[in-house]
N, C-alpha and C. Protein backbone atom coordinates (compact mmCIF):
# COMPACT_ATOMS: atom_id res chain seq x y z
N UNK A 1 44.73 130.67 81.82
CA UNK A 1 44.47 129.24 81.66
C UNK A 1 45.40 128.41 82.55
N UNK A 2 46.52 129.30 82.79
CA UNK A 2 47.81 128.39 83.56
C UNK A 2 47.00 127.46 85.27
N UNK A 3 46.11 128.44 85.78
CA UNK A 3 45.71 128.10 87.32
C UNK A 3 44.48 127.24 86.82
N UNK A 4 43.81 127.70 85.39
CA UNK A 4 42.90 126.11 85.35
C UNK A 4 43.54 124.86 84.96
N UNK A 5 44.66 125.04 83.76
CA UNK A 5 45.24 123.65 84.37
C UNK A 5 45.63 122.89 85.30
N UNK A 6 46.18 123.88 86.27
CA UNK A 6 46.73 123.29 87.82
C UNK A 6 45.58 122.66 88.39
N UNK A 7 44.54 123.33 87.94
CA UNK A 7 43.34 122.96 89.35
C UNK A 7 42.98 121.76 88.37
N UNK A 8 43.04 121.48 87.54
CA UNK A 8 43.08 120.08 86.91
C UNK A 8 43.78 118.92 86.99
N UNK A 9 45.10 119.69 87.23
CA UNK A 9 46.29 118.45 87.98
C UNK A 9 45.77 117.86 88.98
N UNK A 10 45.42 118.88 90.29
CA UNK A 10 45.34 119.16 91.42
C UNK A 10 43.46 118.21 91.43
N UNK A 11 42.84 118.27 90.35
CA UNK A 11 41.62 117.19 90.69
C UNK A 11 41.57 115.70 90.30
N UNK A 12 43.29 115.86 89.20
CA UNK A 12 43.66 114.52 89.05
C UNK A 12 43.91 114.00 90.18
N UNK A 13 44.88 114.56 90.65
CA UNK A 13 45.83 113.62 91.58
C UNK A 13 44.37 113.58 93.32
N UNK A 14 44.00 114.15 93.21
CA UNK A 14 42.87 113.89 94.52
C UNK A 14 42.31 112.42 94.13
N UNK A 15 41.47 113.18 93.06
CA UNK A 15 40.92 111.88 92.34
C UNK A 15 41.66 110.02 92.66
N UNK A 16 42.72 110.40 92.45
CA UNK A 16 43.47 108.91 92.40
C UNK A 16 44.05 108.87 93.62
N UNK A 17 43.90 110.06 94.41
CA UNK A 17 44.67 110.08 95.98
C UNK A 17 46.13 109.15 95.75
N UNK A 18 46.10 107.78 97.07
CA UNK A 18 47.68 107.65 97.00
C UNK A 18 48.19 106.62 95.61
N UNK A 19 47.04 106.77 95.27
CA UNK A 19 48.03 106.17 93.87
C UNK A 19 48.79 106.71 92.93
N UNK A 20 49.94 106.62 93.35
CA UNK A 20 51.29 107.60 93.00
C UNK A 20 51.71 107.15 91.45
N UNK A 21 51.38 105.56 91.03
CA UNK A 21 51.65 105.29 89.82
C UNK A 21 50.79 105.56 89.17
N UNK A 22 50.03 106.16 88.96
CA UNK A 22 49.04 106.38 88.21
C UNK A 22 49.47 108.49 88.27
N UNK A 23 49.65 108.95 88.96
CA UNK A 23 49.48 110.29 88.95
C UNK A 23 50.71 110.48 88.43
N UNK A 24 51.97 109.61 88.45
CA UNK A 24 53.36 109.81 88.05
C UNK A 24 53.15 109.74 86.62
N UNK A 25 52.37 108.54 85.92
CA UNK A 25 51.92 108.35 84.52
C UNK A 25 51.28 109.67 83.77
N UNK A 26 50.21 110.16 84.31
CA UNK A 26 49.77 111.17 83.69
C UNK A 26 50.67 112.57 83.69
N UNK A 27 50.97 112.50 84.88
CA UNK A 27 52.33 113.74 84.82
C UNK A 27 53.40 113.37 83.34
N UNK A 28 53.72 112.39 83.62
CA UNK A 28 54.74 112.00 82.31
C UNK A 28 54.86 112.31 80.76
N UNK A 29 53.30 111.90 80.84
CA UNK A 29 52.34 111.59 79.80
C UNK A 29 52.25 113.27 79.20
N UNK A 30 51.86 114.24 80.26
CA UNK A 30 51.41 115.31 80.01
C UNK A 30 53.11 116.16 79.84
N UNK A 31 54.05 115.88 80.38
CA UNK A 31 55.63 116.71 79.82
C UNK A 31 56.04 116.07 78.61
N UNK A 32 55.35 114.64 78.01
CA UNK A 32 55.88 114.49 77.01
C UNK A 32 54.70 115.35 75.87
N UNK A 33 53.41 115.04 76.21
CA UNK A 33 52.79 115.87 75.43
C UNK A 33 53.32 117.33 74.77
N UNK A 34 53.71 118.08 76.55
CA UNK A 34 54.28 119.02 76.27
C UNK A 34 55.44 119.63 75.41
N UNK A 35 56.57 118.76 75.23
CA UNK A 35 56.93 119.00 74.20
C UNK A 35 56.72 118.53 72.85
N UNK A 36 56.23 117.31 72.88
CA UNK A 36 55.49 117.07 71.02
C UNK A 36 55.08 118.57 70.76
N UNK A 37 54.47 119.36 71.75
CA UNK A 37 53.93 120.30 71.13
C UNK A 37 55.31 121.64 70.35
N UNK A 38 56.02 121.39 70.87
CA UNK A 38 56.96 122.34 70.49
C UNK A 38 57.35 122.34 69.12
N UNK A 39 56.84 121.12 68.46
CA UNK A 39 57.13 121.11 66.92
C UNK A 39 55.74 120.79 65.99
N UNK A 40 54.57 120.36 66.98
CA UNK A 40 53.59 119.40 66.39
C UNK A 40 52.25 120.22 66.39
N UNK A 41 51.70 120.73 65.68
CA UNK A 41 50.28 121.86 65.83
C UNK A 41 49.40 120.95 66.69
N UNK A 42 48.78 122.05 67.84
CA UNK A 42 47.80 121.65 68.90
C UNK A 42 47.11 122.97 69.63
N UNK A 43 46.39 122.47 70.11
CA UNK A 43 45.78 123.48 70.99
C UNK A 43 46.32 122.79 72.70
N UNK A 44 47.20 123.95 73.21
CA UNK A 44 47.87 123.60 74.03
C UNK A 44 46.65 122.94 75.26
N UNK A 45 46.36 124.15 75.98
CA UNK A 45 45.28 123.89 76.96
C UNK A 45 44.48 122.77 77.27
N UNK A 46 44.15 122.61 75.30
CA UNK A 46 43.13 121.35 75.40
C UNK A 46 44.00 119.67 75.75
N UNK A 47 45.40 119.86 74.99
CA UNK A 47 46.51 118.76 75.13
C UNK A 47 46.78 118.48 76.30
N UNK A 48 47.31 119.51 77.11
CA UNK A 48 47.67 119.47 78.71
C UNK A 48 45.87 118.51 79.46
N UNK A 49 45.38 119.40 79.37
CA UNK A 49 44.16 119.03 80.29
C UNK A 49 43.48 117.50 79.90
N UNK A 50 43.53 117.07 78.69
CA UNK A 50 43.23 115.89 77.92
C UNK A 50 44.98 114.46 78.58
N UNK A 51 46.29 115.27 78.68
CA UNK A 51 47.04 114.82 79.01
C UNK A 51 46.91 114.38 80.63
N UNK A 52 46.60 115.08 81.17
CA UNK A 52 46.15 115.16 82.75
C UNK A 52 44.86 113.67 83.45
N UNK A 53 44.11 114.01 81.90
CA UNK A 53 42.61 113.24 82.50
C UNK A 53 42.41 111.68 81.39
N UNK A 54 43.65 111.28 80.81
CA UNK A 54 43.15 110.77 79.76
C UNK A 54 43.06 109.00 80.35
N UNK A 55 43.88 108.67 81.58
CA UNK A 55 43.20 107.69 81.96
C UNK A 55 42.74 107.51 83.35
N UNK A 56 41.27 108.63 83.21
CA UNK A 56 41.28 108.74 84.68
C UNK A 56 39.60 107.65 85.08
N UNK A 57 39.76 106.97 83.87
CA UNK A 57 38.80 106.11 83.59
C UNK A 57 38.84 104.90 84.40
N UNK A 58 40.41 104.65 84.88
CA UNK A 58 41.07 103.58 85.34
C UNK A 58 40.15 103.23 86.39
N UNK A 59 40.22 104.21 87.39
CA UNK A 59 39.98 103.68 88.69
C UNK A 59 38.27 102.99 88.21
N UNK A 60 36.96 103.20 87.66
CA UNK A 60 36.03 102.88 87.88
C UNK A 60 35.82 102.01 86.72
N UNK A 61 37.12 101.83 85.66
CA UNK A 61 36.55 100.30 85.46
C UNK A 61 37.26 99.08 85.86
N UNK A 62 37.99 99.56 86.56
CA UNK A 62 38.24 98.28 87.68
C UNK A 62 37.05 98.18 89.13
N UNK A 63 36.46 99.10 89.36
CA UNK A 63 35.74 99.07 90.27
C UNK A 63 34.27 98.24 89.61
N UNK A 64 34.11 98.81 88.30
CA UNK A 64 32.75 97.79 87.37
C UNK A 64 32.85 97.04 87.25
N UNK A 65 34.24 96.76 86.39
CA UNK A 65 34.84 95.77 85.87
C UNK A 65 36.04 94.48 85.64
N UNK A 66 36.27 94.98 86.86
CA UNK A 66 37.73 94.41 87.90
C UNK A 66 38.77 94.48 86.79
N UNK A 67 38.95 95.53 85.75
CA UNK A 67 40.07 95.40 84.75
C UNK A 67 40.26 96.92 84.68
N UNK A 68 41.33 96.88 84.27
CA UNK A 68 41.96 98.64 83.55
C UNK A 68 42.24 98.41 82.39
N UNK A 69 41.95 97.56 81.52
CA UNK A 69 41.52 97.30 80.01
C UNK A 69 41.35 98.69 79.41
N UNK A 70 42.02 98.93 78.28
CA UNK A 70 42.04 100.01 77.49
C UNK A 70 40.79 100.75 77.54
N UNK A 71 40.21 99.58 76.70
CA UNK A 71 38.80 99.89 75.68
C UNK A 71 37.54 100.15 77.10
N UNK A 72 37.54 99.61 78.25
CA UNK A 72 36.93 100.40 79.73
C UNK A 72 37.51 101.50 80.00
N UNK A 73 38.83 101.70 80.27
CA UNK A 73 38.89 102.84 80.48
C UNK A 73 38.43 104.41 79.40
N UNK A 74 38.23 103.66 77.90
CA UNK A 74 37.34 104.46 77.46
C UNK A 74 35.87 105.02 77.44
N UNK A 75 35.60 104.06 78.21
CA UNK A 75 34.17 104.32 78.27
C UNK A 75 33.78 104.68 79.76
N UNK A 76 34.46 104.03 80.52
CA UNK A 76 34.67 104.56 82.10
C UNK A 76 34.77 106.14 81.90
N UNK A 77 36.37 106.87 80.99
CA UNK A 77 37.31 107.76 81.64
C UNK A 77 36.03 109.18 81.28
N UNK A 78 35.15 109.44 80.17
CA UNK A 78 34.55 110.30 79.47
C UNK A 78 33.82 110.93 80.80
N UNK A 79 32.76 110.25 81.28
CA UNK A 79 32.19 110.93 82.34
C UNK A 79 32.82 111.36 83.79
N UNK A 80 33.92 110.72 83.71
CA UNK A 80 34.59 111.36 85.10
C UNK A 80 35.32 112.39 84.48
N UNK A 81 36.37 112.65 83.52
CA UNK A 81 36.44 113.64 82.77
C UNK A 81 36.00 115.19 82.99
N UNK A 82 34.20 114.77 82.27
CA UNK A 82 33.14 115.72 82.18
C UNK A 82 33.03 116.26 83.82
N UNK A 83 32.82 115.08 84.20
CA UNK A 83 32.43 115.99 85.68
C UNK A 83 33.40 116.85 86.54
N UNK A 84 34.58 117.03 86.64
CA UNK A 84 35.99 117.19 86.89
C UNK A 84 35.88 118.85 85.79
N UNK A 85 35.75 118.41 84.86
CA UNK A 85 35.98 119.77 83.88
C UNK A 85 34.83 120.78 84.05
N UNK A 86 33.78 120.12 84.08
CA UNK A 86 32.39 121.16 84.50
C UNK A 86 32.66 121.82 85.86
N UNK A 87 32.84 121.17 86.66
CA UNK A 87 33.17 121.46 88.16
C UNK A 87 34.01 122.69 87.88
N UNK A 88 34.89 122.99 87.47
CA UNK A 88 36.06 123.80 86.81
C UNK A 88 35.94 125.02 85.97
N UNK A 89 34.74 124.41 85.36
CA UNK A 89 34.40 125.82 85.07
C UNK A 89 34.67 125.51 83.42
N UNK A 90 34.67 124.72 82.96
CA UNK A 90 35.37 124.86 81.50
C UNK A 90 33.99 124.63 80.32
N UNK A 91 34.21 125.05 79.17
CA UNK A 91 32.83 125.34 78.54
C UNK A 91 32.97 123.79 77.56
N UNK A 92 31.25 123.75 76.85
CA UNK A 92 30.79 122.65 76.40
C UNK A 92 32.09 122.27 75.68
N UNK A 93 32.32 123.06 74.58
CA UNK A 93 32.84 122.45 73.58
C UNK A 93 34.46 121.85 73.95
N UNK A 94 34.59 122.47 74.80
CA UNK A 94 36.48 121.82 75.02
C UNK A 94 36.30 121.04 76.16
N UNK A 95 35.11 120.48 76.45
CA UNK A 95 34.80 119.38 77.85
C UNK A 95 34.32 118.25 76.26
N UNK A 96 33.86 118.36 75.39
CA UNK A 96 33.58 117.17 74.37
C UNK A 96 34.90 116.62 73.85
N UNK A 97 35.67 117.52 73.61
CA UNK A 97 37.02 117.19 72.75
C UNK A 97 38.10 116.71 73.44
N UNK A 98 38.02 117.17 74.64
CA UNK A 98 38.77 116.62 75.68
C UNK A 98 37.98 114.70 76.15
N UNK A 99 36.88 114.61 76.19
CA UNK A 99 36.34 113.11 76.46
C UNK A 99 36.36 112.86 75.21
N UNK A 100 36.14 113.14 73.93
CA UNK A 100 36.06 112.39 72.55
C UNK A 100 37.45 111.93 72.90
N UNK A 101 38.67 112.55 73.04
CA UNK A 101 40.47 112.17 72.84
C UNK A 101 40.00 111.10 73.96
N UNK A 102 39.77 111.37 75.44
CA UNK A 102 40.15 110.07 76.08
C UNK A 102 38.77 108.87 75.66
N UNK A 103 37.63 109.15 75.19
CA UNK A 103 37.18 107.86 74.56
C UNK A 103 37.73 107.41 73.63
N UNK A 104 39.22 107.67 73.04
CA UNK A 104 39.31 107.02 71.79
C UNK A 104 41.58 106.62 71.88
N UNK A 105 41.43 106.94 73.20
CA UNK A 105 42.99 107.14 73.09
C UNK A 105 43.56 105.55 73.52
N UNK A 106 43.25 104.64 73.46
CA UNK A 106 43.60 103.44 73.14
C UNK A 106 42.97 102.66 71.51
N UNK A 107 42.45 103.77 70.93
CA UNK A 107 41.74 102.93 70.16
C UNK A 107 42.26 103.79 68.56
N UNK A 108 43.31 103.69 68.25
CA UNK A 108 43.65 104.02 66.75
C UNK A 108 42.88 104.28 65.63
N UNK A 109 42.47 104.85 64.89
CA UNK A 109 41.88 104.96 63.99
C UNK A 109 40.44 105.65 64.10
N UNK A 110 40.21 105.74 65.62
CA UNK A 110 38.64 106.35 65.46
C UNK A 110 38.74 107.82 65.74
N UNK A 111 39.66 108.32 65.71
CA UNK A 111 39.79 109.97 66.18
C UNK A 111 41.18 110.19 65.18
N UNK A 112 40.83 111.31 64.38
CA UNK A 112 42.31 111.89 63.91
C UNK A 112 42.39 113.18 63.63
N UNK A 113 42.71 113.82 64.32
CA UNK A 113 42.93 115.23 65.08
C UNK A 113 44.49 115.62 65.38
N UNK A 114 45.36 116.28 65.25
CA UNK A 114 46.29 116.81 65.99
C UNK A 114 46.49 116.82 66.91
N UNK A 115 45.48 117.31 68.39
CA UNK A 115 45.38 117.06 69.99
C UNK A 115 44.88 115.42 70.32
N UNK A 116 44.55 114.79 69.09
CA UNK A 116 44.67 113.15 69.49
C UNK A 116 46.11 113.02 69.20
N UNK A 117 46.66 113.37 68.34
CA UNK A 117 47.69 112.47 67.64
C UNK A 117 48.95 112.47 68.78
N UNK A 118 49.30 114.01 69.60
CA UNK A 118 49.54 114.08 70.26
C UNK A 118 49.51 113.47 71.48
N UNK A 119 48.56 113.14 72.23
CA UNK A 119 48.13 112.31 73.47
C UNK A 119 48.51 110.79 72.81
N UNK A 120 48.00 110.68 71.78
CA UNK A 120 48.72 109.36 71.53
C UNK A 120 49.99 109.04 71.73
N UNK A 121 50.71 109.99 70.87
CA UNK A 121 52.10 109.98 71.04
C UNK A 121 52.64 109.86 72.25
N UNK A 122 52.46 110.86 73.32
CA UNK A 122 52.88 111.50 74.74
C UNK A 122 52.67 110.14 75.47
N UNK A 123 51.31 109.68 75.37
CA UNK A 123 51.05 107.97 76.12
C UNK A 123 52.07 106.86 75.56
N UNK A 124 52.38 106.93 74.23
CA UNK A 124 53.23 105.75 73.88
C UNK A 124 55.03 105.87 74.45
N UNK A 125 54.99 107.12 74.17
CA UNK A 125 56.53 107.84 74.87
C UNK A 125 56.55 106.75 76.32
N UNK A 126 55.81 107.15 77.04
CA UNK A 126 55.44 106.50 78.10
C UNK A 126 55.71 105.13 78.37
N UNK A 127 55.08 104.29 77.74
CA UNK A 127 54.38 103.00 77.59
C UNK A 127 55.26 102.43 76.60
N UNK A 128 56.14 102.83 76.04
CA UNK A 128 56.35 101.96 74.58
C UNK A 128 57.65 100.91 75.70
N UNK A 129 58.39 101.31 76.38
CA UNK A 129 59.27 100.44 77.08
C UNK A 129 58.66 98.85 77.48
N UNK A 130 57.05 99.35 78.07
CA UNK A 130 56.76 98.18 78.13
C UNK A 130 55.80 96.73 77.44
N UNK A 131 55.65 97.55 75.89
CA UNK A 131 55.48 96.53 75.19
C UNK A 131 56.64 96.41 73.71
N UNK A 132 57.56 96.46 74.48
CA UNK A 132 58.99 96.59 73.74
C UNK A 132 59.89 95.99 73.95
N UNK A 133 60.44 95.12 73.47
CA UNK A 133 61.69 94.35 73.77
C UNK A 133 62.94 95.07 73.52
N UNK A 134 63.49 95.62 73.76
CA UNK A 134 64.61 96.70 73.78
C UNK A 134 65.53 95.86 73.60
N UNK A 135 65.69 95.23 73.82
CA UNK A 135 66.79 94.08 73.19
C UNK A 135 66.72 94.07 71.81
N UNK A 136 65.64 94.16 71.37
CA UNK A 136 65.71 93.50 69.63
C UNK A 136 65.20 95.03 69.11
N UNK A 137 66.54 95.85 68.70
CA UNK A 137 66.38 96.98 68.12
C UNK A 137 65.59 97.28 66.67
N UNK A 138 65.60 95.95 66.21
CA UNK A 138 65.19 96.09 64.42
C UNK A 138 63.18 95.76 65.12
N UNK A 139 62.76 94.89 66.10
CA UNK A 139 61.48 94.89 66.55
C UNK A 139 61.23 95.95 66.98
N UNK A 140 61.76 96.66 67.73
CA UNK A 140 61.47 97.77 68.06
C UNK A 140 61.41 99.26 67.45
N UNK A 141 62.08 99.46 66.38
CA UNK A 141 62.18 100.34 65.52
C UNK A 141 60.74 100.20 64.45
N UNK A 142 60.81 98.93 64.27
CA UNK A 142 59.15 98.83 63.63
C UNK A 142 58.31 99.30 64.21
N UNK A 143 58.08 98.81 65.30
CA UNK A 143 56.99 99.22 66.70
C UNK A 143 56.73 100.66 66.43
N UNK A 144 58.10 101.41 66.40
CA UNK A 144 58.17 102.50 66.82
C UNK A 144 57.17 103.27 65.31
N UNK A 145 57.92 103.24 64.38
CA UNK A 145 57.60 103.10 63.06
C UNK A 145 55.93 103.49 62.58
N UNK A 146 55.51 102.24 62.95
CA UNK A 146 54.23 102.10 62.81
C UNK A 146 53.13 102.14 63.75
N UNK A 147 53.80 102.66 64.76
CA UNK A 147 52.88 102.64 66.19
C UNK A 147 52.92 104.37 66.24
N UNK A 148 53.68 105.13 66.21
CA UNK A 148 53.89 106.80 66.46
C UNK A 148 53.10 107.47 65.36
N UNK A 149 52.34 108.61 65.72
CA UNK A 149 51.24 109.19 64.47
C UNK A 149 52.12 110.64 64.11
N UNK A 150 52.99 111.05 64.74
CA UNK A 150 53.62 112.62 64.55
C UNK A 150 55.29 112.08 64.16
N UNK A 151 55.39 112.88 64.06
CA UNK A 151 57.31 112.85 63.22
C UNK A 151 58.13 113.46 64.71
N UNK A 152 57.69 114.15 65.31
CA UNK A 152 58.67 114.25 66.48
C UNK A 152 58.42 113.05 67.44
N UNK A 153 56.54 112.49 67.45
CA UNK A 153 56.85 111.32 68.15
C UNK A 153 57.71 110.06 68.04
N UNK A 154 58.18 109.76 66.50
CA UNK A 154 58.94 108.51 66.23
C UNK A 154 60.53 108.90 66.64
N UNK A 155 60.77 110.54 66.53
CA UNK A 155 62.46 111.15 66.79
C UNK A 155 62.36 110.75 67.85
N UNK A 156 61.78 111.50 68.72
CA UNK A 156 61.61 111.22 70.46
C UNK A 156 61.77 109.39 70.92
N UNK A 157 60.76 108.81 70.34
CA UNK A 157 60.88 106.89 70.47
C UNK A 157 62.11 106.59 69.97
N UNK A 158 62.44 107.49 69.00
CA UNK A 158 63.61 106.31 68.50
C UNK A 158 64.93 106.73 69.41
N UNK A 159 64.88 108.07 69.95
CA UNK A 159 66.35 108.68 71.14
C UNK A 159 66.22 107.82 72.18
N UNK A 160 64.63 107.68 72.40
CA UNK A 160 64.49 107.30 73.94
C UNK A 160 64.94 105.74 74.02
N UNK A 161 64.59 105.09 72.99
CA UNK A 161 64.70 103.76 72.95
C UNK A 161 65.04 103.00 72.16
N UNK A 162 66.06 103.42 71.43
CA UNK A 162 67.00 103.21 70.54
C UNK A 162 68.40 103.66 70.47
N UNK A 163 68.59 104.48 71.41
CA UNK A 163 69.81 104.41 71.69
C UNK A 163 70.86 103.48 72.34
N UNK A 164 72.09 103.52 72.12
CA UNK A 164 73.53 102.82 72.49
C UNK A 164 73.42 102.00 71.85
């Protein structure tokens, strides 16, 4: 499975060519995944590869829709996804579960799964700096609180951005 994930990296980052912030994000996204998993039940393969593709929705709903709006890139990211994973060789059922996570990974409450809860997490690891005032530790500890779905994701938020 190790060389089909690569060739998944490897159709991310084509995919988005020189857009380096965007391929740096999903890389991120996908080492933090990687370790949530070290304490958090998942199906690795499906986490990594779902970590890899989960906003690869970006580029074509700004091209539809001149926005990278969450809730587009959910509905954008599913079929580029699919086509990327078929190409690849990967079978029905872990090409659905992989687009169900990125149709729903800005959107709380409509997927609750373990390999969501994860990608959630791994994206907020990410992202939480910037809808976070790090200045105001007691706002941010809430955030953290009530925004993280796994118990290593709130340890991890609260080291990363709660420290000193």
């Amino acid at each position: 499975m190790a060389d089909r994930i690569t060739r998944i990296q490897a159709a991310m980052e084509e995919y988005f060519g020189d857009d380096s912030r965007r391929i740096e994000h999903a890389l991120r996204v996908t080492a933090f995944a990687c370790e949530l998993m070290e304490t958090e039940p998942a199906n690795p393969d499906l986490v990594v590869a779902t970590a890899l593709l989960h906003d690869i929705g970006i580029r074509e709903a700004e091209r539809k829709h001149g926005s990278s709006a969450g809730n587009l890139q959910e509905i954008e990211g599913p079929p580029v996804a699919r086509e990327i994973l078929s190409r690849l060789g990967f079978s029905e059922p872990f090409i659905n579960e992989v687009c169900e996570i990125i149709a729903s990974h800005h959107s709380p409450g409509e997927l609750d799964t373990d390999n969501f809860r994860i990608i959630w997490d791994a994206d907020w690891l990410v992202n939480l700096g910037d809808e976070c005032d790090l200045s105001d530790k007691d706002k941010c500890k809430k955030i953290i609180t009530k925004t993280f779905m796994t118990d290593a994701g709130k340890r991890m938020a609260k080291e990363i951005y709660l420290k000193g």
